[in-house]
C-alpha atoms as a PDB file:
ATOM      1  CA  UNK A   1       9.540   8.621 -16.601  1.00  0.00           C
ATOM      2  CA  UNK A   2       7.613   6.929 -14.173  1.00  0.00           C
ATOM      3  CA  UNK A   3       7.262   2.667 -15.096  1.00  0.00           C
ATOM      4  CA  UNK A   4       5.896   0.254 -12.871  1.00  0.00           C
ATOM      5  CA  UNK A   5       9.406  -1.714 -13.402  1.00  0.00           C
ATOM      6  CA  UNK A   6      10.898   1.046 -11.399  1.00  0.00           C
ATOM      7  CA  UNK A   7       8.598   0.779  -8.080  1.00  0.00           C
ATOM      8  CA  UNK A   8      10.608   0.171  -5.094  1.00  0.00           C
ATOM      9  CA  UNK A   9       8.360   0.473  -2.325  1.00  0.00           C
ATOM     10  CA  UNK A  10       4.646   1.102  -1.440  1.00  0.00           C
ATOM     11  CA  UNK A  11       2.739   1.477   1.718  1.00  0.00           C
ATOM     12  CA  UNK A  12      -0.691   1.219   2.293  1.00  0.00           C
ATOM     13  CA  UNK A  13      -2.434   2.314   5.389  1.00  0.00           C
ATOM     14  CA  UNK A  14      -5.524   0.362   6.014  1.00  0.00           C
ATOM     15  CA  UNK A  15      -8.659   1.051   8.502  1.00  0.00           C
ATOM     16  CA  UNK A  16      -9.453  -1.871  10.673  1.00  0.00           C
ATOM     17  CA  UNK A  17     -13.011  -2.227  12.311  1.00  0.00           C
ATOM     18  CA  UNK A  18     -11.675  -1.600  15.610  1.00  0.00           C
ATOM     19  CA  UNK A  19      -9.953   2.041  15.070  1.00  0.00           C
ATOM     20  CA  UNK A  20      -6.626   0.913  14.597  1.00  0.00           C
ATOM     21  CA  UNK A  21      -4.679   0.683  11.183  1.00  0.00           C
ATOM     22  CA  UNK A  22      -2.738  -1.688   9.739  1.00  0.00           C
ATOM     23  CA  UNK A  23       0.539  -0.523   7.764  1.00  0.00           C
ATOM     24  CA  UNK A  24       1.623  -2.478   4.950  1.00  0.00           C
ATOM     25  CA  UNK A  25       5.057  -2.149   2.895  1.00  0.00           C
ATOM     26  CA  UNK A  26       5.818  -3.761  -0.388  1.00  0.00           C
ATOM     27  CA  UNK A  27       9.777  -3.911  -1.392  1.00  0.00           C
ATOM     28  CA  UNK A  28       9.826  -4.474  -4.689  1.00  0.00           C
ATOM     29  CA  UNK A  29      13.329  -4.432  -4.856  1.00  0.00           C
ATOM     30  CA  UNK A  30      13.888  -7.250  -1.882  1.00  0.00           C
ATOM     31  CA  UNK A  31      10.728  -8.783  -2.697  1.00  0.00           C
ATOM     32  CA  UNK A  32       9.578  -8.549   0.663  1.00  0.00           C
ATOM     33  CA  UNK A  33       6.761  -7.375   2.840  1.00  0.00           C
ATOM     34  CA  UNK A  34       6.218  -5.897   6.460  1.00  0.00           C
ATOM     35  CA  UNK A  35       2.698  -5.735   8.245  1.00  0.00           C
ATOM     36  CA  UNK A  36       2.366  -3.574  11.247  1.00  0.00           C
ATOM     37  CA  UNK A  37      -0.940  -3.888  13.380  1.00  0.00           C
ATOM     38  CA  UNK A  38      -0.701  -0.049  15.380  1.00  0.00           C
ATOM     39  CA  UNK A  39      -2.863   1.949  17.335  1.00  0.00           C
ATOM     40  CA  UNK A  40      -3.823   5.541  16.343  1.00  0.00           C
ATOM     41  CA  UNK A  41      -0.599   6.862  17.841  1.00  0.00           C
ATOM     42  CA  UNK A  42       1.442   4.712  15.764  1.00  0.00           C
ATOM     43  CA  UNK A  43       2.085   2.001  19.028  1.00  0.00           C
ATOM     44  CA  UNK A  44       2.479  -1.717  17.788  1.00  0.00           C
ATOM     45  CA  UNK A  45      -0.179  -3.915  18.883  1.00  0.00           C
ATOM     46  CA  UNK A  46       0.824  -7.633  17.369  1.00  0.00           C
ATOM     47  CA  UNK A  47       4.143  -8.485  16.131  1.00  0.00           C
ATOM     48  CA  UNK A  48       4.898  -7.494  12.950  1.00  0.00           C
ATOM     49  CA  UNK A  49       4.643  -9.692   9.823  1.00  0.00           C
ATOM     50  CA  UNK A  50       6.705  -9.998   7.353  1.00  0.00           C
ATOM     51  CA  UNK A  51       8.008 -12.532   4.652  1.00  0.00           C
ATOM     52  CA  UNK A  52       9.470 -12.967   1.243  1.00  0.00           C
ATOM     53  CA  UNK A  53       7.344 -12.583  -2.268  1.00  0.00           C
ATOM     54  CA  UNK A  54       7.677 -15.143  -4.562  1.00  0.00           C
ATOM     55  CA  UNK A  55       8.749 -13.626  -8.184  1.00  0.00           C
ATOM     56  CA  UNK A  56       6.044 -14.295 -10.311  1.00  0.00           C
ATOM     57  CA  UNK A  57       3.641 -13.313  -7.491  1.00  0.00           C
ATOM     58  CA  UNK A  58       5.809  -9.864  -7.202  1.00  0.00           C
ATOM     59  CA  UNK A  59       5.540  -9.641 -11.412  1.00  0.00           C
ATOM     60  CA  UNK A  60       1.844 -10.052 -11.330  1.00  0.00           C
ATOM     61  CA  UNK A  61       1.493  -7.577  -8.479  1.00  0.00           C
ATOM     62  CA  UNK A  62       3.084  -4.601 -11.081  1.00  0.00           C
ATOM     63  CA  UNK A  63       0.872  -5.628 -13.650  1.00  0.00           C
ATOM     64  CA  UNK A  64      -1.902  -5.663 -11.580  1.00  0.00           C
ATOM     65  CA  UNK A  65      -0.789  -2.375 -10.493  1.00  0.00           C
ATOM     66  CA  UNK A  66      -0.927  -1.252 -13.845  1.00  0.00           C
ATOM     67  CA  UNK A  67      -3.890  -2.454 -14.724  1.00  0.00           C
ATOM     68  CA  UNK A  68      -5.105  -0.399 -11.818  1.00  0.00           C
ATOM     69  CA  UNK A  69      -3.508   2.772 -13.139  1.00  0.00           C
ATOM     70  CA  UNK A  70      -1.495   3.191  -9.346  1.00  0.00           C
ATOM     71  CA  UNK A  71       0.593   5.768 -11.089  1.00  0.00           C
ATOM     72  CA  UNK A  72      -2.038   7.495 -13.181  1.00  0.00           C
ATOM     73  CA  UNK A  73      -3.710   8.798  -9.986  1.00  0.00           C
ATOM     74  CA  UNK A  74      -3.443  12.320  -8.542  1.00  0.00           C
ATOM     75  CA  UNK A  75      -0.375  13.242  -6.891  1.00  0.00           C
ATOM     76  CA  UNK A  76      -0.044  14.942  -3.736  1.00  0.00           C
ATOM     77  CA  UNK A  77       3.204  16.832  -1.942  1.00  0.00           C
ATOM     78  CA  UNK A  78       3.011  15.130   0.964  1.00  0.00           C
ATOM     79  CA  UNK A  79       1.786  12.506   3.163  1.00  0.00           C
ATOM     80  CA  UNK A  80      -2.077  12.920   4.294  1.00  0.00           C
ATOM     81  CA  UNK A  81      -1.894  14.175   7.538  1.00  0.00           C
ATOM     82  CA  UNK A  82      -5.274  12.674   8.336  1.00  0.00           C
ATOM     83  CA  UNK A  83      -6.382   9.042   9.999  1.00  0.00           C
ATOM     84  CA  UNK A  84      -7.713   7.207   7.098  1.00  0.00           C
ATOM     85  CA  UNK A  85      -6.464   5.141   4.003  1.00  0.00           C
ATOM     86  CA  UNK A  86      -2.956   6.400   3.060  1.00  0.00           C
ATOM     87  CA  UNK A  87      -0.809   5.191  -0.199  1.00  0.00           C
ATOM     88  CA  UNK A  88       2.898   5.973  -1.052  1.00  0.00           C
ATOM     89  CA  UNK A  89       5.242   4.999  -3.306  1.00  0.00           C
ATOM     90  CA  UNK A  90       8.486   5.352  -4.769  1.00  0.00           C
ATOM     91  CA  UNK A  91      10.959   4.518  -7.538  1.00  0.00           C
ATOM     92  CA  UNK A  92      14.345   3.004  -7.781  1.00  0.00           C
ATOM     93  CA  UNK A  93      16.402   6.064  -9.602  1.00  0.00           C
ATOM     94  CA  UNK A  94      14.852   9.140  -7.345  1.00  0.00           C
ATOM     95  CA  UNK A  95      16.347   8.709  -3.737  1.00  0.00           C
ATOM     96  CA  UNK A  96      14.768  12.318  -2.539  1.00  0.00           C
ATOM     97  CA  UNK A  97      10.925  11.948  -3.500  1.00  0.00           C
ATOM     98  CA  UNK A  98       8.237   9.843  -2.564  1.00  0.00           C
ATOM     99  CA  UNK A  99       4.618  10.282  -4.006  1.00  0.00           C
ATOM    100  CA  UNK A 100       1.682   9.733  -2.381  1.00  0.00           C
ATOM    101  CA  UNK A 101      -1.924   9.745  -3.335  1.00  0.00           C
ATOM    102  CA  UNK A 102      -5.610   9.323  -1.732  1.00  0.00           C
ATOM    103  CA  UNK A 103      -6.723   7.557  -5.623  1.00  0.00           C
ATOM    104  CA  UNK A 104      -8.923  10.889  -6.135  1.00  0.00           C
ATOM    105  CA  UNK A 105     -11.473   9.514  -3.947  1.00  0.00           C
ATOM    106  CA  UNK A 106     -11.899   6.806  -6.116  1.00  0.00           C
ATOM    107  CA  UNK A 107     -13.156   4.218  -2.700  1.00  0.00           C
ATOM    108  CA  UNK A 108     -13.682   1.179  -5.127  1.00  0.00           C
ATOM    109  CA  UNK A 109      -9.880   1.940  -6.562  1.00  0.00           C
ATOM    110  CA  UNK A 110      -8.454   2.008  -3.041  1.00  0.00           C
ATOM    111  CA  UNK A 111     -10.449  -1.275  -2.242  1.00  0.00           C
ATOM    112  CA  UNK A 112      -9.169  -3.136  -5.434  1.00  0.00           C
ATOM    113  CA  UNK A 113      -5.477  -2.174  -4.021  1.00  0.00           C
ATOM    114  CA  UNK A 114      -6.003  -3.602  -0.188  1.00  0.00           C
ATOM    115  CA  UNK A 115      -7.600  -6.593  -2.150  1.00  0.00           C
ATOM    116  CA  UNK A 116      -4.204  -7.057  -4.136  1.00  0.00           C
ATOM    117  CA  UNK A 117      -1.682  -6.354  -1.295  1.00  0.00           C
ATOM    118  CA  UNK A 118      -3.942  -9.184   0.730  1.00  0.00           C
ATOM    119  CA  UNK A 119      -3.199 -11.574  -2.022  1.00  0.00           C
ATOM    120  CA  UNK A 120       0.288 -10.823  -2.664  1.00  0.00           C
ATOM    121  CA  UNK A 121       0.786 -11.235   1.294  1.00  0.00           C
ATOM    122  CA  UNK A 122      -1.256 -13.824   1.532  1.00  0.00           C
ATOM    123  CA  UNK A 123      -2.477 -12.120   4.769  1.00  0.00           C
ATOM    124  CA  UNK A 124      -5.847 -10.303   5.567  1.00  0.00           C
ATOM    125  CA  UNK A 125      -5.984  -6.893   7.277  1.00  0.00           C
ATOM    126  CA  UNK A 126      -8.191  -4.325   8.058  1.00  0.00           C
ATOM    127  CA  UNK A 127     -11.757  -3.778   7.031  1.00  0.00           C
ATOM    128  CA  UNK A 128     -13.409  -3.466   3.760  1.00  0.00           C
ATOM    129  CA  UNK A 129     -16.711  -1.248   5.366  1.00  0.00           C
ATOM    130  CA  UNK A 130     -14.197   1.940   5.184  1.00  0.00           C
ATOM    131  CA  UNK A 131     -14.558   1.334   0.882  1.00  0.00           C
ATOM    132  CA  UNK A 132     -18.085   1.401   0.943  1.00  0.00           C
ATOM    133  CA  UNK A 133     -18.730   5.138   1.178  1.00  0.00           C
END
């Protein structure tokens, strides 16, 4: 069964102004974080960013998460293969599968998420105009 107490990772690909994206991963289980600023072809452009999560910060994140219903939203086999707002995740106990999902074109969903993963990084990136559909 799927919990929010069993997330070990998620990555978010944001759309930046300028037509580059901005990767972001969340280990939950090293309570960490890694930014990467690339181009379209996946090139870095700035060093990449990346820092420790405070506990409580990392706790609030799931339940924000789950307030959000993350793990309610539609499933798909793979990664998008398209250039636009990605999200994947996966649990501590399955080593083989990783689930990703486009929030059912849900726009104001996705922008509630990029809002969260700025405050739990405590770093801006990318643009909110991409949310406004």
């Amino acid at each position: 069964m799927k919990t929010y107490d069993d997330l070990d990772f998620l990555h978010f690909t944001a759309l930046s102004s300028d037509d580059t994206i901005y990767d972001v991963t969340i280990d939950f289980s090293d309570r960490s974080y890694m930014i990467e600023h690339c181009d379209k072809k996946g090139r870095l452009i700035e060093e990449r960013l990346s820092n420790i999560i405070r506990r409580s910060r990392m706790d609030q994140l799931k339940k924000d998460l789950e307030t959000l219903g993350l793990l309610d939203w539609k499933v798909t086999a793979e990664f998008p293969n398209t250039y636009g707002s990605c999200i994947a995740y996966s649990f501590n106990w399955d080593d083989e599968n990783d689930f990703a999902t486009e929030a059912d074109g849900d726009l104001a969903k996705v922008k509630v998420l990029h809002h969260l993963l700025e405050g739990v990084t405590n770093q801006t990136f990318g643009s909110y105009q991409f949310y406004e559909g």
